[in-house]
PDB file of N, CA and C in Angstrom:
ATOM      1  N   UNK A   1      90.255  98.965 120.074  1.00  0.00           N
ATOM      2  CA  UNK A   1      91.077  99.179 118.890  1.00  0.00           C
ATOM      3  C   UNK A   1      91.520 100.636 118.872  1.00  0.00           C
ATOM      4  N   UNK A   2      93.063 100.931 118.570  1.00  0.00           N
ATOM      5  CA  UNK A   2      93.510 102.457 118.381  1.00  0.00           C
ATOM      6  C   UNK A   2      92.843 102.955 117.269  1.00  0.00           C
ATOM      7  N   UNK A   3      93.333 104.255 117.385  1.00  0.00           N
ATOM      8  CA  UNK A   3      92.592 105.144 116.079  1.00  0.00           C
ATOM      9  C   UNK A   3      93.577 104.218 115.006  1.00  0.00           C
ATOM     10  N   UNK A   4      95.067 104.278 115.310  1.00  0.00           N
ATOM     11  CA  UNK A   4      95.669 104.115 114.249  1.00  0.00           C
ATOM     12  C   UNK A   4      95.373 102.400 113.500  1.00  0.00           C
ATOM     13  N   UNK A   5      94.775 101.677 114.508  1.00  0.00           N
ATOM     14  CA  UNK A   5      94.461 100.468 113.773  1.00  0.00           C
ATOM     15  C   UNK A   5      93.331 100.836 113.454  1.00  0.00           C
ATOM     16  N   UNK A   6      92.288 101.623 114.142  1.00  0.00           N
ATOM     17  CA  UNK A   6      91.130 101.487 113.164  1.00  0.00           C
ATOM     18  C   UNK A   6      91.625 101.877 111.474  1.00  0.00           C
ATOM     19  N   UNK A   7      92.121 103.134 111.490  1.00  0.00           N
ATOM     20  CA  UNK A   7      92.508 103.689 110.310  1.00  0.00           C
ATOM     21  C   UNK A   7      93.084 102.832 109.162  1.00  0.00           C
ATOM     22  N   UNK A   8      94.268 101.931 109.935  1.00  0.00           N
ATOM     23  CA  UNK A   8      94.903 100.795 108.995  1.00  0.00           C
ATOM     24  C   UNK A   8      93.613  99.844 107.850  1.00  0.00           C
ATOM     25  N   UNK A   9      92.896  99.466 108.956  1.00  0.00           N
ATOM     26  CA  UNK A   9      92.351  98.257 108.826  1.00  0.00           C
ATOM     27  C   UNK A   9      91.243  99.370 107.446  1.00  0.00           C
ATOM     28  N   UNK A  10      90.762 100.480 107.618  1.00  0.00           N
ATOM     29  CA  UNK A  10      89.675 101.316 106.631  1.00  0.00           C
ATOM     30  C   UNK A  10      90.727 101.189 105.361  1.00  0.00           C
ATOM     31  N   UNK A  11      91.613 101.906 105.552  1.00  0.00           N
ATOM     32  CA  UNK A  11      92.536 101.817 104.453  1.00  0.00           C
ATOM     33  C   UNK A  11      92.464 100.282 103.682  1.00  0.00           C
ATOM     34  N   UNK A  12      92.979  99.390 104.570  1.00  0.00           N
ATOM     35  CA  UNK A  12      93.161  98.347 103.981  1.00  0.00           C
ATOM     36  C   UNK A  12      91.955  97.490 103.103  1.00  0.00           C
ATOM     37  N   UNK A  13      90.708  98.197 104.091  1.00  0.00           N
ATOM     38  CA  UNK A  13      89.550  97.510 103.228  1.00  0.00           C
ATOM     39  C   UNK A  13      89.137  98.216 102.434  1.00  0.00           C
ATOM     40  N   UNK A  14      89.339  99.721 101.850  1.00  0.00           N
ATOM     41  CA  UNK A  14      89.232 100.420 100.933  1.00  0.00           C
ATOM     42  C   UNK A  14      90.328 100.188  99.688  1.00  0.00           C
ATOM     43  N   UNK A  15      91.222  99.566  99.707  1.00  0.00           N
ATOM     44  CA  UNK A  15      92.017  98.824  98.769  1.00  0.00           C
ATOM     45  C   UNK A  15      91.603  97.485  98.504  1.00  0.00           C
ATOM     46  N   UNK A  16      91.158  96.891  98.814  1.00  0.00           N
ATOM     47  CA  UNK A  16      90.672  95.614  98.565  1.00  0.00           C
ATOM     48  C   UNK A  16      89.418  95.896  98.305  1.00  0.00           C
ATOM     49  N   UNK A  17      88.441  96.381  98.154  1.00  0.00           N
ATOM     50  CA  UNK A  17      87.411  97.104  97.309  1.00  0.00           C
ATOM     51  C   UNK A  17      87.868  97.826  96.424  1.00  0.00           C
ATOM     52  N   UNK A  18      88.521  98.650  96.271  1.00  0.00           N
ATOM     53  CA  UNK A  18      89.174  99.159  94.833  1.00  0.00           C
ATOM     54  C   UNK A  18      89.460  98.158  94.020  1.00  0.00           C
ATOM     55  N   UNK A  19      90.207  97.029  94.773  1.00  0.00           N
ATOM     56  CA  UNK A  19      91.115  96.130  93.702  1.00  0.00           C
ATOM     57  C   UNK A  19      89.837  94.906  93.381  1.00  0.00           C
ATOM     58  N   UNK A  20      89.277  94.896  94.389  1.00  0.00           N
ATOM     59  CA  UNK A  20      88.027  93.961  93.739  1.00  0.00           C
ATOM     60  C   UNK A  20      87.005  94.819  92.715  1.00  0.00           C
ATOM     61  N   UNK A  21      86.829  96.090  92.670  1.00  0.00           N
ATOM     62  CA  UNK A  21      86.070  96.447  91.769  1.00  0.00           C
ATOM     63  C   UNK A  21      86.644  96.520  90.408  1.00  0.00           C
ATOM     64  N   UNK A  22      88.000  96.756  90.382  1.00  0.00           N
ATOM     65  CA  UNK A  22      89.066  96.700  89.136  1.00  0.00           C
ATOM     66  C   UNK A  22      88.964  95.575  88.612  1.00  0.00           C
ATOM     67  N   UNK A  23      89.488  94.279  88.996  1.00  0.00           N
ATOM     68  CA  UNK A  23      89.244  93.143  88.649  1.00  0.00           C
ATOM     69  C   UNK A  23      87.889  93.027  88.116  1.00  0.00           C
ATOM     70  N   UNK A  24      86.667  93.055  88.513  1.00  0.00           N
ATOM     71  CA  UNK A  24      85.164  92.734  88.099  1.00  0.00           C
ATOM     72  C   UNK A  24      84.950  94.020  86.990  1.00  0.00           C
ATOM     73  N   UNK A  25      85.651  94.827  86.547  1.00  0.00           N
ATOM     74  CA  UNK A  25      85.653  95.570  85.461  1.00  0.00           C
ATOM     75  C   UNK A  25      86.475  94.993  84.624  1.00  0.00           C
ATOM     76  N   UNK A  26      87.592  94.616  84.448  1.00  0.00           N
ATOM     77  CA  UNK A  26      88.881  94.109  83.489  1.00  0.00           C
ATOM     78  C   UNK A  26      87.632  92.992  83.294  1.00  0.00           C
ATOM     79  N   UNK A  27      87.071  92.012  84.385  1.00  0.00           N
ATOM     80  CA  UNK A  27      86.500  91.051  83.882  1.00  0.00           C
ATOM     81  C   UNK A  27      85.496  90.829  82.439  1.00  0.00           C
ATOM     82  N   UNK A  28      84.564  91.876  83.106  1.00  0.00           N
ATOM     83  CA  UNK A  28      83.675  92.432  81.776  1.00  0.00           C
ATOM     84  C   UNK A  28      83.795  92.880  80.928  1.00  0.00           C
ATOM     85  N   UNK A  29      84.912  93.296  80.184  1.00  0.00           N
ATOM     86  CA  UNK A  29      85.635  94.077  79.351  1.00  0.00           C
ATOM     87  C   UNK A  29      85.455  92.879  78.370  1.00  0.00           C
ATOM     88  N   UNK A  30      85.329  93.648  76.920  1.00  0.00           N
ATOM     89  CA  UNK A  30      84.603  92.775  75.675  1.00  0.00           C
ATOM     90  C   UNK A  30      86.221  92.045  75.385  1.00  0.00           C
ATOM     91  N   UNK A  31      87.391  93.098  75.601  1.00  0.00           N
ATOM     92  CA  UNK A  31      88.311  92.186  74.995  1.00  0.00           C
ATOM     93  C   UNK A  31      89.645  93.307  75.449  1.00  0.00           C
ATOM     94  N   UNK A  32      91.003  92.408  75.467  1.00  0.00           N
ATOM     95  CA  UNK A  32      92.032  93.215  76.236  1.00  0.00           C
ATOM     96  C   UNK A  32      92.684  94.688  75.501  1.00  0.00           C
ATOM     97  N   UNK A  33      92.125  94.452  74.506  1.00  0.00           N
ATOM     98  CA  UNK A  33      92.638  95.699  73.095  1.00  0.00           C
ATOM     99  C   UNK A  33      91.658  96.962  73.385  1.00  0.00           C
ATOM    100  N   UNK A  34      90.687  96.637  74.109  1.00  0.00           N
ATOM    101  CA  UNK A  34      89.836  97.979  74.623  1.00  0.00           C
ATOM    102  C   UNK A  34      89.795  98.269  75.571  1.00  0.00           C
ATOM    103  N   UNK A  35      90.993  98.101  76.524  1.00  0.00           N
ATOM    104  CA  UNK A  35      91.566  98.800  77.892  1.00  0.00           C
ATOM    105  C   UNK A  35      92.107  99.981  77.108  1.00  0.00           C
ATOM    106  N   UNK A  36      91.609 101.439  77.789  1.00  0.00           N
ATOM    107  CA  UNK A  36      92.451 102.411  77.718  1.00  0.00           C
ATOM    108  C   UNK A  36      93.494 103.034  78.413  1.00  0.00           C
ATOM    109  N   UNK A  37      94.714 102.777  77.811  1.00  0.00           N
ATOM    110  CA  UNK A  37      96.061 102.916  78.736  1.00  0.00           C
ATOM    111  C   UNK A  37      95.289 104.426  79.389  1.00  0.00           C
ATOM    112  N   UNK A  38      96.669 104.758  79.923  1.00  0.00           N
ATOM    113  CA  UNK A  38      96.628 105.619  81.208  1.00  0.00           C
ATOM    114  C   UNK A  38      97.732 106.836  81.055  1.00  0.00           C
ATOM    115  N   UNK A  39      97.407 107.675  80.812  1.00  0.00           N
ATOM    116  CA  UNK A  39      98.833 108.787  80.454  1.00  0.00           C
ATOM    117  C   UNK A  39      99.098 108.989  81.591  1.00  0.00           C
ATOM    118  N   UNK A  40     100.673 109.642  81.478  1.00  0.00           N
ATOM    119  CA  UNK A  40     101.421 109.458  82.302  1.00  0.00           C
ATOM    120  C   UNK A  40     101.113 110.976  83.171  1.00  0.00           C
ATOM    121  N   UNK A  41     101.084 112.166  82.520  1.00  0.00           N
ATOM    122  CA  UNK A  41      99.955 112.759  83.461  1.00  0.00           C
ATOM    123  C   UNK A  41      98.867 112.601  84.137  1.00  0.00           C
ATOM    124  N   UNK A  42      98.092 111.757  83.673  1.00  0.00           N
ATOM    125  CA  UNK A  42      96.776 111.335  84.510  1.00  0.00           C
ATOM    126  C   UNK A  42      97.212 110.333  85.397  1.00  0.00           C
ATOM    127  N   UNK A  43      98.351 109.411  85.354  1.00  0.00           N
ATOM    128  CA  UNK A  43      99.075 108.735  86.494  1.00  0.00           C
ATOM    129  C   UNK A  43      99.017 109.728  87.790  1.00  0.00           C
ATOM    130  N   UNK A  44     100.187 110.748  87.191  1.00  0.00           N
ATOM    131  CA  UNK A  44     100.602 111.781  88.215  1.00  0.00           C
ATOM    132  C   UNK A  44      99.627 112.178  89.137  1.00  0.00           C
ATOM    133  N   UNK A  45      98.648 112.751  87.915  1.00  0.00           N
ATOM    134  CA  UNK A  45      97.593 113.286  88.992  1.00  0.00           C
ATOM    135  C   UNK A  45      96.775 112.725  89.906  1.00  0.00           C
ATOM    136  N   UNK A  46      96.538 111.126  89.415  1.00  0.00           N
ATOM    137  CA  UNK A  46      96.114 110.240  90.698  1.00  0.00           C
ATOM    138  C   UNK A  46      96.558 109.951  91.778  1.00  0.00           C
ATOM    139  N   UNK A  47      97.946 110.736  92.170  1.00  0.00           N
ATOM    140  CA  UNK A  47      98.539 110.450  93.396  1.00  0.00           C
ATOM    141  C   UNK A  47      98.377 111.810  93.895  1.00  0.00           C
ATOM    142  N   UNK A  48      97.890 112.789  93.389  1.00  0.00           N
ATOM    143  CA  UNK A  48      97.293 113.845  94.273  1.00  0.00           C
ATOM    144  C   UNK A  48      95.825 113.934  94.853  1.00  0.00           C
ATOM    145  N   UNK A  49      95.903 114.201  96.049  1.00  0.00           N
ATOM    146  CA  UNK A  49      94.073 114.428  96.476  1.00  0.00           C
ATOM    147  C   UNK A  49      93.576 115.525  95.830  1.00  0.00           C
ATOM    148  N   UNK A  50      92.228 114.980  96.360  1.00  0.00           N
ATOM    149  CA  UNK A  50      91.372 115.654  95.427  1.00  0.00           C
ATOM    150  C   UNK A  50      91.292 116.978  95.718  1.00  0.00           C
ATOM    151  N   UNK A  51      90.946 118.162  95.227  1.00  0.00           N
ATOM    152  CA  UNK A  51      91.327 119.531  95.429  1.00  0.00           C
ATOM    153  C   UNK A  51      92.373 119.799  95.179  1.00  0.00           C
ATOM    154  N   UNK A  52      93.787 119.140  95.260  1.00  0.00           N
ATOM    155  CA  UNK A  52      95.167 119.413  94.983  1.00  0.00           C
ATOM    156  C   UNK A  52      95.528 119.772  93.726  1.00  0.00           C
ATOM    157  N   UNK A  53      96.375 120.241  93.317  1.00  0.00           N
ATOM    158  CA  UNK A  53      97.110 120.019  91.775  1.00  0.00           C
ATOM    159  C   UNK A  53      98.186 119.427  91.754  1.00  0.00           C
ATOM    160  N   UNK A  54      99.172 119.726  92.684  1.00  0.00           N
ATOM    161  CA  UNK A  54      99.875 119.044  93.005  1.00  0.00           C
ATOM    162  C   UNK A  54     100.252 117.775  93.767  1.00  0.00           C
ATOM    163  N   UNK A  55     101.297 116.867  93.324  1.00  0.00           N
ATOM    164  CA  UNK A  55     101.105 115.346  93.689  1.00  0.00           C
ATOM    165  C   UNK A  55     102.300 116.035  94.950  1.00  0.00           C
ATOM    166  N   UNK A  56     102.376 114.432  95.895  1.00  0.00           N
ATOM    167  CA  UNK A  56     103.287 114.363  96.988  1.00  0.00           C
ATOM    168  C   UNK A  56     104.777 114.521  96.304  1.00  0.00           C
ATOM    169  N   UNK A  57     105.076 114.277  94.977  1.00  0.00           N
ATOM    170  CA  UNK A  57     106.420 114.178  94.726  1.00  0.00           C
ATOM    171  C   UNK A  57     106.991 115.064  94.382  1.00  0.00           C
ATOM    172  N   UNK A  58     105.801 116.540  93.636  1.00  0.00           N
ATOM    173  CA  UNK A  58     106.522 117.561  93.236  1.00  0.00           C
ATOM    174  C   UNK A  58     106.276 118.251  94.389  1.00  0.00           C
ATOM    175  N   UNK A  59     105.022 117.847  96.115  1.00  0.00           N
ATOM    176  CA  UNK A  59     105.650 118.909  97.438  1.00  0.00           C
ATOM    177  C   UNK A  59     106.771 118.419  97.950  1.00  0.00           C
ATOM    178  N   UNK A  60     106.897 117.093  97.725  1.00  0.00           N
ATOM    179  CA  UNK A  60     108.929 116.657  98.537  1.00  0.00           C
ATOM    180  C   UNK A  60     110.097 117.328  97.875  1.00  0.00           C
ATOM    181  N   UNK A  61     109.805 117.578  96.148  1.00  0.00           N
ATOM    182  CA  UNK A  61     110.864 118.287  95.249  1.00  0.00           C
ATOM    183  C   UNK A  61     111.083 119.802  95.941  1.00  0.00           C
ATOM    184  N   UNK A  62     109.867 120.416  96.060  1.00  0.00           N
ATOM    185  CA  UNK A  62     109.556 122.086  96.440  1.00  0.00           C
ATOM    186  C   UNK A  62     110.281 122.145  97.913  1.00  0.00           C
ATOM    187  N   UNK A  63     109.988 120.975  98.381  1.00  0.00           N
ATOM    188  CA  UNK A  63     110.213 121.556  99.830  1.00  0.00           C
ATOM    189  C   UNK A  63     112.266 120.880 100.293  1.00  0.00           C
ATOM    190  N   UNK A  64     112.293 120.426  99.159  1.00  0.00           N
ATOM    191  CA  UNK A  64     113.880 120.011  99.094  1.00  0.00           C
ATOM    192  C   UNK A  64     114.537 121.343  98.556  1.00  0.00           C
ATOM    193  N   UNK A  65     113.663 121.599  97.544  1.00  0.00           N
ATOM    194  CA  UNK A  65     114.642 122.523  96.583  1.00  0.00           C
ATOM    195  C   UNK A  65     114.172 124.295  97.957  1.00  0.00           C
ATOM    196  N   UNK A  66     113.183 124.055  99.135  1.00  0.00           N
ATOM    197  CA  UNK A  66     113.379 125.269  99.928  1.00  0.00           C
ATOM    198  C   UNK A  66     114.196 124.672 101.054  1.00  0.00           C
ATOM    199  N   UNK A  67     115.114 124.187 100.887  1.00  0.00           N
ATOM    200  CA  UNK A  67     116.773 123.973 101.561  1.00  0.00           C
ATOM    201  C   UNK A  67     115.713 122.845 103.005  1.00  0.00           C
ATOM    202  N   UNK A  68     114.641 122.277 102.784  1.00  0.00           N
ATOM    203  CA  UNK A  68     114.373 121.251 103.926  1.00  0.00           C
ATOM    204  C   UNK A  68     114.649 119.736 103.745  1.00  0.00           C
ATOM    205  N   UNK A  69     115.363 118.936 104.950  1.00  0.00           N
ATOM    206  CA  UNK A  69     116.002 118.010 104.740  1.00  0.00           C
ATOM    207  C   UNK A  69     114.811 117.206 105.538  1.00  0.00           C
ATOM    208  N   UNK A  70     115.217 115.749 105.728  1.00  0.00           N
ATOM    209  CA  UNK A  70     114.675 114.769 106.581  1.00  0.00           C
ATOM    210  C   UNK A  70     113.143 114.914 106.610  1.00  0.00           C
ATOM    211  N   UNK A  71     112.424 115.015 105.931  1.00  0.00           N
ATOM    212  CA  UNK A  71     111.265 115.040 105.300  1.00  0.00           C
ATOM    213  C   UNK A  71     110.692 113.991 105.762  1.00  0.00           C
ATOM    214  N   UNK A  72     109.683 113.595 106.855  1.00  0.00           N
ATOM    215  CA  UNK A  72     109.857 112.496 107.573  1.00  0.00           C
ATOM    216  C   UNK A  72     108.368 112.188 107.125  1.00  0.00           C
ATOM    217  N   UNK A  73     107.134 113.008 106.406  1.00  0.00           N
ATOM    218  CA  UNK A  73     105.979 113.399 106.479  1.00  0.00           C
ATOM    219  C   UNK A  73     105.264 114.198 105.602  1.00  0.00           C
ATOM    220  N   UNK A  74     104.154 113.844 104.739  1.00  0.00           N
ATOM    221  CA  UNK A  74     103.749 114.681 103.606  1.00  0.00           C
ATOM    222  C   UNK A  74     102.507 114.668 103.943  1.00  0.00           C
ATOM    223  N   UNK A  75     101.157 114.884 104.324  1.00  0.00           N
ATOM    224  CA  UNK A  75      99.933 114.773 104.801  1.00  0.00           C
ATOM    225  C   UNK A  75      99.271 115.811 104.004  1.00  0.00           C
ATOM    226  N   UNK A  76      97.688 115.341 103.576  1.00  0.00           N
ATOM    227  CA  UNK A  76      97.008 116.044 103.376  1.00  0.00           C
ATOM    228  C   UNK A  76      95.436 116.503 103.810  1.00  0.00           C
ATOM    229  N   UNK A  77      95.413 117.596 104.351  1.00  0.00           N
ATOM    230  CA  UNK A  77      94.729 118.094 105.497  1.00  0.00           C
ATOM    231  C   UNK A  77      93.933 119.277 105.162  1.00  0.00           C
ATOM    232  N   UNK A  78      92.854 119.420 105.608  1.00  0.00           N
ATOM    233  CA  UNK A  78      92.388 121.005 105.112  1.00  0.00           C
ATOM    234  C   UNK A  78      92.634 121.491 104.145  1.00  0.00           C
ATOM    235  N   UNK A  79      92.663 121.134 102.966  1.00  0.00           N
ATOM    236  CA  UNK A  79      92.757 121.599 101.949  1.00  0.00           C
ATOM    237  C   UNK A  79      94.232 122.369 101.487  1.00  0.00           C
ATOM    238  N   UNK A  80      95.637 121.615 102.185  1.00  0.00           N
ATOM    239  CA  UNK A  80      96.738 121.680 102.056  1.00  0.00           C
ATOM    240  C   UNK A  80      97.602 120.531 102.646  1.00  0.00           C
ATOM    241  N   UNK A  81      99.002 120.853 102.206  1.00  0.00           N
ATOM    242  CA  UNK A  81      99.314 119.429 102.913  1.00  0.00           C
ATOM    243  C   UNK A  81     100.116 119.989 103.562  1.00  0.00           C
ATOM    244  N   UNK A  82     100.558 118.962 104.883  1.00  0.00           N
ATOM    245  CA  UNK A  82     101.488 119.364 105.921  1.00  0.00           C
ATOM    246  C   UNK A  82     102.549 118.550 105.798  1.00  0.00           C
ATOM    247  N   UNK A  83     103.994 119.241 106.019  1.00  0.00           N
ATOM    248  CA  UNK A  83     104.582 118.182 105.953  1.00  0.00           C
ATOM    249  C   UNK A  83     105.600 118.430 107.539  1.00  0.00           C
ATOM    250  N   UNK A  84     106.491 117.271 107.926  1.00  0.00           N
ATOM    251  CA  UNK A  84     107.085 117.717 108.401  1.00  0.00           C
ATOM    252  C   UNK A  84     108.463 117.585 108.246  1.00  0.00           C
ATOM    253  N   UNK A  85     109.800 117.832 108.434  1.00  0.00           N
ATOM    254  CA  UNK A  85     110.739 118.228 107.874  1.00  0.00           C
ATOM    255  C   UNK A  85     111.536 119.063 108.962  1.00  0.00           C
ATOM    256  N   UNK A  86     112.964 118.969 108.365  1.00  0.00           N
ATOM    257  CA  UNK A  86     113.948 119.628 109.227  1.00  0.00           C
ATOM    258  C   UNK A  86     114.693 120.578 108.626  1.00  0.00           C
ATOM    259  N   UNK A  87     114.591 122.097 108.898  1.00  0.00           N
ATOM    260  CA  UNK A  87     115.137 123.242 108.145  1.00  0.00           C
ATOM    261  C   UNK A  87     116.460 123.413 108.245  1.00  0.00           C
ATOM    262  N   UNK A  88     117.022 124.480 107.385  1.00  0.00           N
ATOM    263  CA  UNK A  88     118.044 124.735 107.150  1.00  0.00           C
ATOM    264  C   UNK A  88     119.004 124.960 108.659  1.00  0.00           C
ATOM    265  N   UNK A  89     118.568 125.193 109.285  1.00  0.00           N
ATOM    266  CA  UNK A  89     118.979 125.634 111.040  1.00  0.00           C
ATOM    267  C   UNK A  89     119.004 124.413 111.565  1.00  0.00           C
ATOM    268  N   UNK A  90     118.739 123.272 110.939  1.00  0.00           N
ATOM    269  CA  UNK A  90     118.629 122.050 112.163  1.00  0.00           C
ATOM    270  C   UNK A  90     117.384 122.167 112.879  1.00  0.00           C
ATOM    271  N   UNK A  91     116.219 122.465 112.786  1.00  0.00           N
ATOM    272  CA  UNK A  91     115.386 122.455 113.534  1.00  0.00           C
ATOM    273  C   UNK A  91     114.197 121.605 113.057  1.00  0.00           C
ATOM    274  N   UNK A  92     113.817 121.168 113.634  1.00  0.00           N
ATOM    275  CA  UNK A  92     112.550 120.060 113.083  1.00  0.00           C
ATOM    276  C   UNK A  92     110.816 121.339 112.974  1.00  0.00           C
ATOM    277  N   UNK A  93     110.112 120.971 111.924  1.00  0.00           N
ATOM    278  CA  UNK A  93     109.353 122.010 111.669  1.00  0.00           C
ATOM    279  C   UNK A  93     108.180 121.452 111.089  1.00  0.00           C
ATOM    280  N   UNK A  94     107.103 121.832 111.012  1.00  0.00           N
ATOM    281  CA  UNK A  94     105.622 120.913 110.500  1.00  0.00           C
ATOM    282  C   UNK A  94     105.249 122.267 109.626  1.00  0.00           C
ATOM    283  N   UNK A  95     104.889 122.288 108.331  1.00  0.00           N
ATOM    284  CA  UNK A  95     104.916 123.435 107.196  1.00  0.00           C
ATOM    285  C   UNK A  95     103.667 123.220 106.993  1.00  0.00           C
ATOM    286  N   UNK A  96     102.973 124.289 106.773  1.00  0.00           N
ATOM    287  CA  UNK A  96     101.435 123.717 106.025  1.00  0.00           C
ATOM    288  C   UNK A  96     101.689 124.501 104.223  1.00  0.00           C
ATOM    289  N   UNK A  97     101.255 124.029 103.535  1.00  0.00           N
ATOM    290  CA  UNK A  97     102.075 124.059 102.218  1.00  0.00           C
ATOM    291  C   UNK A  97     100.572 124.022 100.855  1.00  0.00           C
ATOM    292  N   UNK A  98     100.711 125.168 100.435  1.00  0.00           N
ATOM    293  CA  UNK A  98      99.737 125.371  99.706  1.00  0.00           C
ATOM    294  C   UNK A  98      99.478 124.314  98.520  1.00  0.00           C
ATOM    295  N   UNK A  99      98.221 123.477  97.874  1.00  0.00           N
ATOM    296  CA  UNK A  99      98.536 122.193  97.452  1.00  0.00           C
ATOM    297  C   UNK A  99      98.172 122.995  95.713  1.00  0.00           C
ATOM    298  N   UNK A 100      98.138 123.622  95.549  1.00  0.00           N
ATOM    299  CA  UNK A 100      97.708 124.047  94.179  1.00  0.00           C
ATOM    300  C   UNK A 100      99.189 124.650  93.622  1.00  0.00           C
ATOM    301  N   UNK A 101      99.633 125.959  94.618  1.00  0.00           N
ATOM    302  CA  UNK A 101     101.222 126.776  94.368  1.00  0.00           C
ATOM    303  C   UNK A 101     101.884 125.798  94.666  1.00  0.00           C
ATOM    304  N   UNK A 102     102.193 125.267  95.682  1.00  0.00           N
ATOM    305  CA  UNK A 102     103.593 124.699  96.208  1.00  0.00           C
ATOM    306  C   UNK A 102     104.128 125.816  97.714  1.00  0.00           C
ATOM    307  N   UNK A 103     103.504 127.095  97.790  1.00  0.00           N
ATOM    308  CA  UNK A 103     104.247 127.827  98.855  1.00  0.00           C
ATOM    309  C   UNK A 103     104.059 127.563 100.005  1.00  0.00           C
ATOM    310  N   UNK A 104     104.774 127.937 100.574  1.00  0.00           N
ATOM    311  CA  UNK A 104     104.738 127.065 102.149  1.00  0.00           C
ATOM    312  C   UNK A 104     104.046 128.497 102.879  1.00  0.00           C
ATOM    313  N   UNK A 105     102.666 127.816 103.430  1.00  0.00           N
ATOM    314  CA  UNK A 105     101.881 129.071 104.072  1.00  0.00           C
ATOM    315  C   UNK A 105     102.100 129.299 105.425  1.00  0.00           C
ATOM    316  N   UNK A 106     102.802 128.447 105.905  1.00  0.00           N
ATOM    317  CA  UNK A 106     103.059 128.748 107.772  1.00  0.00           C
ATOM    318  C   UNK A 106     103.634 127.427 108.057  1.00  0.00           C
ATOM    319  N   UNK A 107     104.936 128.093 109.084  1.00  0.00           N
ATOM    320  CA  UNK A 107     105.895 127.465 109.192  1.00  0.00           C
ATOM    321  C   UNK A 107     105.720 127.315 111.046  1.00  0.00           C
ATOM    322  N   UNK A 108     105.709 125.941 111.744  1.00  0.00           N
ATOM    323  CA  UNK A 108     105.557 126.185 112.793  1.00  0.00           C
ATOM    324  C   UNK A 108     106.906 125.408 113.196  1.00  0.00           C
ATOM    325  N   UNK A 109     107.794 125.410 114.699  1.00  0.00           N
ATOM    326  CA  UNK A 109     108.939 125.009 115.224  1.00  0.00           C
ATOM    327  C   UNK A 109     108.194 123.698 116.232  1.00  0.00           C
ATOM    328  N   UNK A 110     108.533 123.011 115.644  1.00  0.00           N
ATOM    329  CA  UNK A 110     108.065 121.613 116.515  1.00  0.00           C
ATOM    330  C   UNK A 110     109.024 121.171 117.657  1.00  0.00           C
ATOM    331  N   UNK A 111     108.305 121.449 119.011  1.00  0.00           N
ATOM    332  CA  UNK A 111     109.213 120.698 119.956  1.00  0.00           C
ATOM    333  C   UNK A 111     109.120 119.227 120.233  1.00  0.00           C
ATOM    334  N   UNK A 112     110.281 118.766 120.003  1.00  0.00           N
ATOM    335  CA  UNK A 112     110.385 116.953 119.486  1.00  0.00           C
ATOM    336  C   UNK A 112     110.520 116.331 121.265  1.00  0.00           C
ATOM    337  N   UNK A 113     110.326 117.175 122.556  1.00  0.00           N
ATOM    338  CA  UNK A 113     110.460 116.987 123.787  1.00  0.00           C
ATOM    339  C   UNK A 113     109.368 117.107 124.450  1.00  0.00           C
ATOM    340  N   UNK A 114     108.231 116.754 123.874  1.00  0.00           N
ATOM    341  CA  UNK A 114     107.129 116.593 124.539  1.00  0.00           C
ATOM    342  C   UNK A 114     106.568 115.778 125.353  1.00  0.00           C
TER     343      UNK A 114
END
């Protein structure tokens, strides 16, 4: 098995344990009027990892609004996320991107001819 199917298949059974533990909670629940909705900030912030402050949508906004296009990649790694992306020059580039600021801490030139 590849890494990348092992990985699929963890993922996939780590969602289906989430969603089975959700279900067997809603189950036990005295009654549907004592579910506590979910603010829409605390949404947000569940799509950021942990250590982050920032979610994937406001590093795709940051890294649009720093003139990078084709955004092919948002990863989170070492305690930042990487993304990769194509700069203002046309050049394809892998950013490592501070997850708390938003600043992009090192910018490397990816050769796509490897």
């Amino acid at each position: 098995m590849t890494f990348l199917s092992t990985r699929r298949l963890l993922i996939a059974s780590a969602a289906a344990f989430a969603l089975s533990t959700s279900l067997g909670a809603q189950a036990q629940s005295a009654s549907p009027a004592s579910a506590t909705p979910v603010a829409p900030a605390q949404a947000a912030a569940s799509l950021a990892p942990r250590g982050a402050q920032l979610d994937i949508r406001q590093v795709f906004k940051r890294m649009q609004d720093a003139g990078m296009h084709s955004i092919s990649e948002i990863d989170w790694d070492d305690g930042r996320y990487e993304v990769k992306a194509t700069n203002a020059q046309g050049q394809r580039v892998k950013l490592y991107v501070n997850g708390t600021t938003g600043a992009i801490e090192y910018t490397r030139i990816v050769n796509r001819h490897r």
